[in-house]
Protein backbone atom coordinates (compact mmCIF):
# COMPACT_ATOMS: atom_id res chain seq x y z
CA UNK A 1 108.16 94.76 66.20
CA UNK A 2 110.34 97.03 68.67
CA UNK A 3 109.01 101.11 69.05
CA UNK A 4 112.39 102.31 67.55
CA UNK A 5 111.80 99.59 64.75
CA UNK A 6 108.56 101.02 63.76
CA UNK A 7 109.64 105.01 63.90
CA UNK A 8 112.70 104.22 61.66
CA UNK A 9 110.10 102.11 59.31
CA UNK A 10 107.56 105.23 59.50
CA UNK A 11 110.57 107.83 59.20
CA UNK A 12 111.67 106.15 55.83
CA UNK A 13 108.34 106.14 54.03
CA UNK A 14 108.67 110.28 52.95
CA UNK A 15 112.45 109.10 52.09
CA UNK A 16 110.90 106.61 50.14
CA UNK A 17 108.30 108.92 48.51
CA UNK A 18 111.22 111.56 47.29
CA UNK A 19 113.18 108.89 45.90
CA UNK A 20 110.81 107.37 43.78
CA UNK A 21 109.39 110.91 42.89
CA UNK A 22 112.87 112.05 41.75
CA UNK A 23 113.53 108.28 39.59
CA UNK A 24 110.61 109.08 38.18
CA UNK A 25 112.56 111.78 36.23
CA UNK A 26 114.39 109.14 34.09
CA UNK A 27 112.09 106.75 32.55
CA UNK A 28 115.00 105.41 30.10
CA UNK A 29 116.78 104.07 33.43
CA UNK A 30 113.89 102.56 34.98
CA UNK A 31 112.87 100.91 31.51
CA UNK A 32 116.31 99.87 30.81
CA UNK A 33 117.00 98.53 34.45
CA UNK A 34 114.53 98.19 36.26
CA UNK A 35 111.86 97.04 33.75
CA UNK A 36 113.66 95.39 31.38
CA UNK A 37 116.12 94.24 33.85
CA UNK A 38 115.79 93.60 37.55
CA UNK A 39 111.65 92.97 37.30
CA UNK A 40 112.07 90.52 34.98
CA UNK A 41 113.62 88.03 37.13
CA UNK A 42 111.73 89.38 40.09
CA UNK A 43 108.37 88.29 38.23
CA UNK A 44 109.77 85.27 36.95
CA UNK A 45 110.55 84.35 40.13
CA UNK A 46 107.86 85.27 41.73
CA UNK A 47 105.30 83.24 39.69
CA UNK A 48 107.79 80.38 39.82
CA UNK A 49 106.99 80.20 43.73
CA UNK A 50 102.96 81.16 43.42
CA UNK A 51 102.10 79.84 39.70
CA UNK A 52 101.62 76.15 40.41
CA UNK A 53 99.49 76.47 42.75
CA UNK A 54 95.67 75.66 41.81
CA UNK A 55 94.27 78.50 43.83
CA UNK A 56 94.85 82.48 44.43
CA UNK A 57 97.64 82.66 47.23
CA UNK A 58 96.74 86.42 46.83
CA UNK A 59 93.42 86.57 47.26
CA UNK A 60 93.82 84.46 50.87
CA UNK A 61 96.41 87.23 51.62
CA UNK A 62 94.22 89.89 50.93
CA UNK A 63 91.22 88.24 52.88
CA UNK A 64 94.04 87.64 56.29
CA UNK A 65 95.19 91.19 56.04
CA UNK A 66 91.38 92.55 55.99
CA UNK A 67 90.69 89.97 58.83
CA UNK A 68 93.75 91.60 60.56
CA UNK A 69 93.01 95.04 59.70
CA UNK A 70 89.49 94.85 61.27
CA UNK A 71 91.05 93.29 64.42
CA UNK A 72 93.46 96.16 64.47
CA UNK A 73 90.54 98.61 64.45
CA UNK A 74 88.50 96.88 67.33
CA UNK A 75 91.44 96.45 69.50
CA UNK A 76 93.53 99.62 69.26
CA UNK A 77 91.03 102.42 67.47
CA UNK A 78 87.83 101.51 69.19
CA UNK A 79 88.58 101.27 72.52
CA UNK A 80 88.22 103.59 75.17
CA UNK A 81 91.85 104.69 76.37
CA UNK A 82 93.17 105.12 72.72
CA UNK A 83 97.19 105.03 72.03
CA UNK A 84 97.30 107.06 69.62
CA UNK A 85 101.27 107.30 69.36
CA UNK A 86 101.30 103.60 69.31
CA UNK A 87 98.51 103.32 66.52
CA UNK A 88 100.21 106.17 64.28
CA UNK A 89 103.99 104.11 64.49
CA UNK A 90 101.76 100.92 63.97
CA UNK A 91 100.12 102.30 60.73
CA UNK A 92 103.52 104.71 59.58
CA UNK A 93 105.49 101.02 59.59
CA UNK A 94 102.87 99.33 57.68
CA UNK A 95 102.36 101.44 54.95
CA UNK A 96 106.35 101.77 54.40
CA UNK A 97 106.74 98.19 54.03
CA UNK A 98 103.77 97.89 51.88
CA UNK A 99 105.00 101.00 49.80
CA UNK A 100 108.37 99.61 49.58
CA UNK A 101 107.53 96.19 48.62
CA UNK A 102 104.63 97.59 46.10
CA UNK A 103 107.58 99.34 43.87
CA UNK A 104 109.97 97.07 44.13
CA UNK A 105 107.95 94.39 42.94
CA UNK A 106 106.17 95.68 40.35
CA UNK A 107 104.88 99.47 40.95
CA UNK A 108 108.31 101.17 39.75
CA UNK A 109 106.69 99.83 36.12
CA UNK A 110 104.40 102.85 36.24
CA UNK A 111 107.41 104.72 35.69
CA UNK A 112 108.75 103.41 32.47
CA UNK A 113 108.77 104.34 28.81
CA UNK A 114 105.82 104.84 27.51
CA UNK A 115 104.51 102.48 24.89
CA UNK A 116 104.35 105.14 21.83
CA UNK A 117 107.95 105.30 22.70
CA UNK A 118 108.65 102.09 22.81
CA UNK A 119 107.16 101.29 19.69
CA UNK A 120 108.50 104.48 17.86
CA UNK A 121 104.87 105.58 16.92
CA UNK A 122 103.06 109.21 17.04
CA UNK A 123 100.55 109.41 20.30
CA UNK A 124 98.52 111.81 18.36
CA UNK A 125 95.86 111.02 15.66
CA UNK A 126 93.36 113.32 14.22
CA UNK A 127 89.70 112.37 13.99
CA UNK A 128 90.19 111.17 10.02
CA UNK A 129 92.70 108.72 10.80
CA UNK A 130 90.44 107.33 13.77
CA UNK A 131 87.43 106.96 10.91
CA UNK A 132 89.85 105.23 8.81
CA UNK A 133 91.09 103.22 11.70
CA UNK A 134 87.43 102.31 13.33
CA UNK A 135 86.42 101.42 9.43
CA UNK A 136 88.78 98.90 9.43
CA UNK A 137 87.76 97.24 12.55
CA UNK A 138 84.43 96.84 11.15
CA UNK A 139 85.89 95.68 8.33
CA UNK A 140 87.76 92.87 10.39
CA UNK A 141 84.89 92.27 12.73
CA UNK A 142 82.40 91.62 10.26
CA UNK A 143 84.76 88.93 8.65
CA UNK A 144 85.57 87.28 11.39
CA UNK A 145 82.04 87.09 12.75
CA UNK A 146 80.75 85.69 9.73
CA UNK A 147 83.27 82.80 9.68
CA UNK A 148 82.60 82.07 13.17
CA UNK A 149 78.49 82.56 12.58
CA UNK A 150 77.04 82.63 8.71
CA UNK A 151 73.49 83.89 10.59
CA UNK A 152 74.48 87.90 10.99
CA UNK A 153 71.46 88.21 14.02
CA UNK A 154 73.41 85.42 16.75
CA UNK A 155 76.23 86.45 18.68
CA UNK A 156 79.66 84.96 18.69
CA UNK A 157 79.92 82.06 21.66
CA UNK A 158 82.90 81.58 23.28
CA UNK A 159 83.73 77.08 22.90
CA UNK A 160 86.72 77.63 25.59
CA UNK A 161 86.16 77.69 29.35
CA UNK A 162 88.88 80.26 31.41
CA UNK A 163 91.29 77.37 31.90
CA UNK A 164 91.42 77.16 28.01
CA UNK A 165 91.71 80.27 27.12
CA UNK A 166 94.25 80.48 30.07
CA UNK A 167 96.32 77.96 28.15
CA UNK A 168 96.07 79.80 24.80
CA UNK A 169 97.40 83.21 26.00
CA UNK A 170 100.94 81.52 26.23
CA UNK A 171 101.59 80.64 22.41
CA UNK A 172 99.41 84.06 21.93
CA UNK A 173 101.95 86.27 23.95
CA UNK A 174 104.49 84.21 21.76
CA UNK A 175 103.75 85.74 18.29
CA UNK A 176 103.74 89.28 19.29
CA UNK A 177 107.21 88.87 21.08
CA UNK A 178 108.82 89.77 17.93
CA UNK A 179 106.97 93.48 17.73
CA UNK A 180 107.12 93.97 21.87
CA UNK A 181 110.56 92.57 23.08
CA UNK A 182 110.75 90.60 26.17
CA UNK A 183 106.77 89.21 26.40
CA UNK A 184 107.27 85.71 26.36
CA UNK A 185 104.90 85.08 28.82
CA UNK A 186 106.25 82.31 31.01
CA UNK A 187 106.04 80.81 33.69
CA UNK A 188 102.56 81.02 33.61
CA UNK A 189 100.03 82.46 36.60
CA UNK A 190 96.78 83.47 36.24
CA UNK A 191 93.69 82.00 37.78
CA UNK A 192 90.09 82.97 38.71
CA UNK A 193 89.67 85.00 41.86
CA UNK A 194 88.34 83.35 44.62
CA UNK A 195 86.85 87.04 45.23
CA UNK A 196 84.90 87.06 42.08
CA UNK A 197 81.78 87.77 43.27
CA UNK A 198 82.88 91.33 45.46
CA UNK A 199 84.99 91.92 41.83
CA UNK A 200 82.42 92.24 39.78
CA UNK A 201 79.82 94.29 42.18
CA UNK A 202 82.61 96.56 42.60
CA UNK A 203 82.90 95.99 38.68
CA UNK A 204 86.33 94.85 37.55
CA UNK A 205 86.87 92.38 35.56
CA UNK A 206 90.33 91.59 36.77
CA UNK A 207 93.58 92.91 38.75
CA UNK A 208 97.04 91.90 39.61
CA UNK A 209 98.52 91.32 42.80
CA UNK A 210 101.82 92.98 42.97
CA UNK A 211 103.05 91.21 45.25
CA UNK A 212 102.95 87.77 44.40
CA UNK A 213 102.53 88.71 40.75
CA UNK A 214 99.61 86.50 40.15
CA UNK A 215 97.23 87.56 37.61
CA UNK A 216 93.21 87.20 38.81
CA UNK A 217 91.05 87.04 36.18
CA UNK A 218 87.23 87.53 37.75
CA UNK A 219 85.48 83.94 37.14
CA UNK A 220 82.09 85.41 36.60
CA UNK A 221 82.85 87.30 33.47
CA UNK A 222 81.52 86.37 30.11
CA UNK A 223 83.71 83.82 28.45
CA UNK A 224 83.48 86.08 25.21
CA UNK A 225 85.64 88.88 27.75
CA UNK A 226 87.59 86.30 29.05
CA UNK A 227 90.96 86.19 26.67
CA UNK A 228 91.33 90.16 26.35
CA UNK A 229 91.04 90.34 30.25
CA UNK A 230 93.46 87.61 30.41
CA UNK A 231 95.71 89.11 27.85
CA UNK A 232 95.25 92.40 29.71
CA UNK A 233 96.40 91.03 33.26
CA UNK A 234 99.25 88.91 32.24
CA UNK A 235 100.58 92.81 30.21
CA UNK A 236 101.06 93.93 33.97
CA UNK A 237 102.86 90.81 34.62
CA UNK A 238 105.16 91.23 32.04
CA UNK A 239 105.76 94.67 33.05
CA UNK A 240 103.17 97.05 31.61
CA UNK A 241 101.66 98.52 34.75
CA UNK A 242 99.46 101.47 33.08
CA UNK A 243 95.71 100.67 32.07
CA UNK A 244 96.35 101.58 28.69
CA UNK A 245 99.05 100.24 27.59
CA UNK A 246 97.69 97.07 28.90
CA UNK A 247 94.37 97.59 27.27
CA UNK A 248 96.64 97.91 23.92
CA UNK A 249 98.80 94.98 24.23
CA UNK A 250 95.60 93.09 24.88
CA UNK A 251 94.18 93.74 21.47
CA UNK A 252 97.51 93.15 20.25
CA UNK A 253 97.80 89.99 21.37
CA UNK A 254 94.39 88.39 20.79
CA UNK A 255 94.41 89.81 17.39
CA UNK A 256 97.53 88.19 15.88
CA UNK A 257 96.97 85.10 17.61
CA UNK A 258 95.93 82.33 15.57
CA UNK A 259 92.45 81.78 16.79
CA UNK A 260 89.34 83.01 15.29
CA UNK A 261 87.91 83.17 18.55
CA UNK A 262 90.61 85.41 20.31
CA UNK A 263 90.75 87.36 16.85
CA UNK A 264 87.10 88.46 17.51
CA UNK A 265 87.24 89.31 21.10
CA UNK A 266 90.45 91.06 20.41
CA UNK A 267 88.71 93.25 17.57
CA UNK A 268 86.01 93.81 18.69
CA UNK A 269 87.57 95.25 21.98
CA UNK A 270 89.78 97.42 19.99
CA UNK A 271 86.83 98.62 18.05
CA UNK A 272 84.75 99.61 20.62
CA UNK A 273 87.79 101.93 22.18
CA UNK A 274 87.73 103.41 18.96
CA UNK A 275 84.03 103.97 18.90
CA UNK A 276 84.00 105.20 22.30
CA UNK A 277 86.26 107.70 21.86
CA UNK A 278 84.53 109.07 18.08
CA UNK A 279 81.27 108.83 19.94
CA UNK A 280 82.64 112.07 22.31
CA UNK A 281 84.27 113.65 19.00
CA UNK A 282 80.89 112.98 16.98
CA UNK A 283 77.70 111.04 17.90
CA UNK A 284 76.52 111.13 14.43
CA UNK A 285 79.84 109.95 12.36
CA UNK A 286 79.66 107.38 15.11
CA UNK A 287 76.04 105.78 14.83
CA UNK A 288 76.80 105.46 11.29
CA UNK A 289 79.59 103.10 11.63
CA UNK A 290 77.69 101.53 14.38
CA UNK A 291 74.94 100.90 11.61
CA UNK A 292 77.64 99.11 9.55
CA UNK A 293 78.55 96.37 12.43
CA UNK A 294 76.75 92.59 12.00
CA UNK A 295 73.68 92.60 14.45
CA UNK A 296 74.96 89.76 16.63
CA UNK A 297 78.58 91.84 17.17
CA UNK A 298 75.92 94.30 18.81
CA UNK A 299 74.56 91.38 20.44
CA UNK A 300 77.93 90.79 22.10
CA UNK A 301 78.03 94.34 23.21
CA UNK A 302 74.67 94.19 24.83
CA UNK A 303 75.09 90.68 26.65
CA UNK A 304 78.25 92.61 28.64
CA UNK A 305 76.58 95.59 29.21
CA UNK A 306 73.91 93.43 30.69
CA UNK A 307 75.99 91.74 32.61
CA UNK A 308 77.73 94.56 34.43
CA UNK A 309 74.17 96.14 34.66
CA UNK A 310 72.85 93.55 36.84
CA UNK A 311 75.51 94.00 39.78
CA UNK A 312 74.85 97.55 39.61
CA UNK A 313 74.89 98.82 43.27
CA UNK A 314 75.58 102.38 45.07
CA UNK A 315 78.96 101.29 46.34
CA UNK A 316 80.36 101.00 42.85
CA UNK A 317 81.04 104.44 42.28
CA UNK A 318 82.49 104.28 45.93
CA UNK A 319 84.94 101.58 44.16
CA UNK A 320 85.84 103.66 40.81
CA UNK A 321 86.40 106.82 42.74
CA UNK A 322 89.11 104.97 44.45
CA UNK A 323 90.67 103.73 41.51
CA UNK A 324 90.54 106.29 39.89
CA UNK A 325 93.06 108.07 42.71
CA UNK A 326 95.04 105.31 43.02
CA UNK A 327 95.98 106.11 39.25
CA UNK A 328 96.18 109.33 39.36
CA UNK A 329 98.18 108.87 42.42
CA UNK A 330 100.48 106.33 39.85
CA UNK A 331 101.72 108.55 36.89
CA UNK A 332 98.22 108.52 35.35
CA UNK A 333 97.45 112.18 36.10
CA UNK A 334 93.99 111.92 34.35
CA UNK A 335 93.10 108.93 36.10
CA UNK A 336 90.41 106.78 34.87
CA UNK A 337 90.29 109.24 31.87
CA UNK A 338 93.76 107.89 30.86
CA UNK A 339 92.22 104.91 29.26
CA UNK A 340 91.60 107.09 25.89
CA UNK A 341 95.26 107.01 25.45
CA UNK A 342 95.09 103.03 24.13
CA UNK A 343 93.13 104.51 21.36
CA UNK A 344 96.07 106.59 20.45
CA UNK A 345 98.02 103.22 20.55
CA UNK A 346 95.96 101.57 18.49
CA UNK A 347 95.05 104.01 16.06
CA UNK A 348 98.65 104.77 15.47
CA UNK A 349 100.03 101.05 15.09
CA UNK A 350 97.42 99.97 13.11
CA UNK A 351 96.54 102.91 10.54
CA UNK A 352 99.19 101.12 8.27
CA UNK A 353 98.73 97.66 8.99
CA UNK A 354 95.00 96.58 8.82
């Protein structure tokens, strides 16, 4: 790539920045085309070209450009004479092609409607109708877990492996299409990472590459995580590029699906939102519904916490920190903190319908 190449490149990336800052400003025209409009054949095509095959195309792209990235460092930053000019119109063209392909593909999502909107629903709740809400769960929970396990002390095993349960999101994402317009969820593209193992020390379950909108689904999780993660990932896909609303159509979509199995993991990650968030409001309304749970749903709980306990390791917080700017950075201005709004989603959707 020419010099004058690379300082046009690095003089569009603030051009870039305003523009996106000011359509940021009109969330009814990105939803209406952008996100319901030119993304969806973007995506479609997109996992057309990268779906069928049996691996993560993403995942060797990321690994190449880290390869490259560390032989950009040892060649042009640690070196003696450094160019700095050169290394600054090297780094300035990057990042605007990465920015630039990054919303075009998928980021300009972040921007969209929000889901309370969407849905026509309040994003408020008070703390009563999160009691009545949470109740229900428990309710549901309990029911469930007893069909799937008469003996109340064992824990609910998932019988699907990931491929399975890969398979079963599609005629899941099928019978909420009708309350969510456009999330038929096809072609499909989601796979385990071939970076599992660095996923889960730096302890996510999954992520989405934007660029060749394939959905990676960590392969070491527990299978009982496995279909909201799933659910979760393939939600960006389809256009939902905030945490939370993710996190909501998630639930939403393992809980209507016909599947007992996907109907517990579903509520049971709904419920604990819910309990999460009354646990801050009030520990002790809180432990009393916990009391009222089936000992094996606890059970549940515990084997994930164990799970993500044993990779525990001092670069994780390195890893959340980063995430956490990256969506504040992303029209999530409370960052990590911006996963409480799902409970407002759920609490609000399903006050009258559980």
């Amino acid at each position: 790539m020419q010099s004058k190449t690379k300082l046009y490149l690095t003089f569009l990336l603030p051009v870039q920045f305003i523009i996106i800052k000011i359509l940021s400003f009109f969330p009814e025209f990105i939803d209406r085309f952008y996100s319901n409009g030119v993304f969806v054949y973007t995506s479609k095509a997109l996992r057309y070209v990268f779906g069928w095959i049996p691996f993560s195309f993403g995942d060797i792209g990321y690994s190449i450009l880290i390869i490259l990235l560390i032989r950009f460092l040892f060649r042009e930053v640690f070196r003696k004479k450094v160019q700095w000019k050169k290394i600054l119109l090297d780094v300035g063209a990057t990042i605007s092609i990465v920015y630039a392909a990054f919303h075009l593909l998928w980021g300009m999502n972040y921007y969209r409607l929000p889901m309370h909107e969407i849905l026509e629903i309040e994003d408020q709740y008070s703390e009563a109708e999160l009691l009545m809400v949470s109740e229900k769960l428990i309710k549901r929970a309990n029911s469930i877990h007893k069909s799937l396990e008469p003996d109340d002390s064992l824990s609910i095993v998932m019988p699907y492996d990931k491929e399975e349960i890969f398979e079963k999101t599609i005629p899941a994402y099928e019978q909420i299409n009708e309350v969510i317009p456009n999330l038929r969820y096809s072609p499909k593209s989601i796979k385990k990472s071939l970076l599992s193992i660095p996923l889960t020390y730096m302890g996510f379950s999954g992520y989405l590459n934007p660029i060749t909108n394939e959905a990676q689904v960590n392969g070491l999780i527990l299978n009982y995580k496995a279909p909201t993660t799933s659910c979760h990932e393939e939600a960006h896909q389809l256009g939902f590029a905030k945490e939370n609303e993710a996190n909501f159509i998630a639930a939403l979509t393992t809980m209507n699906f016909d599947d007992p199995y996907f109907n517990y993991s579903g509520t049971t990650f709904a419920l604990k939102f819910c309990l999460n968030d009354l646990y801050l409001r009030d520990e002790q309304k809180a432990f009393c519904l916990i009391e009222k749970l089936r000992p094996g749903i606890l059970k549940n709980y515990k084997e994930v916490n164990d799970f993500w306990m044993s990779y525990q390791n001092p670069l994780e917080p390195i890893f959340k920190s980063t995430y956490d700017t990256y969506l504040k950075a992303n029209n999530q201005p409370k960052g990590m903190e911006t996963y409480s709004y799902v409970v407002a989603l759920l609490v609000n959707y399903y006050k009258d319908k559980l």
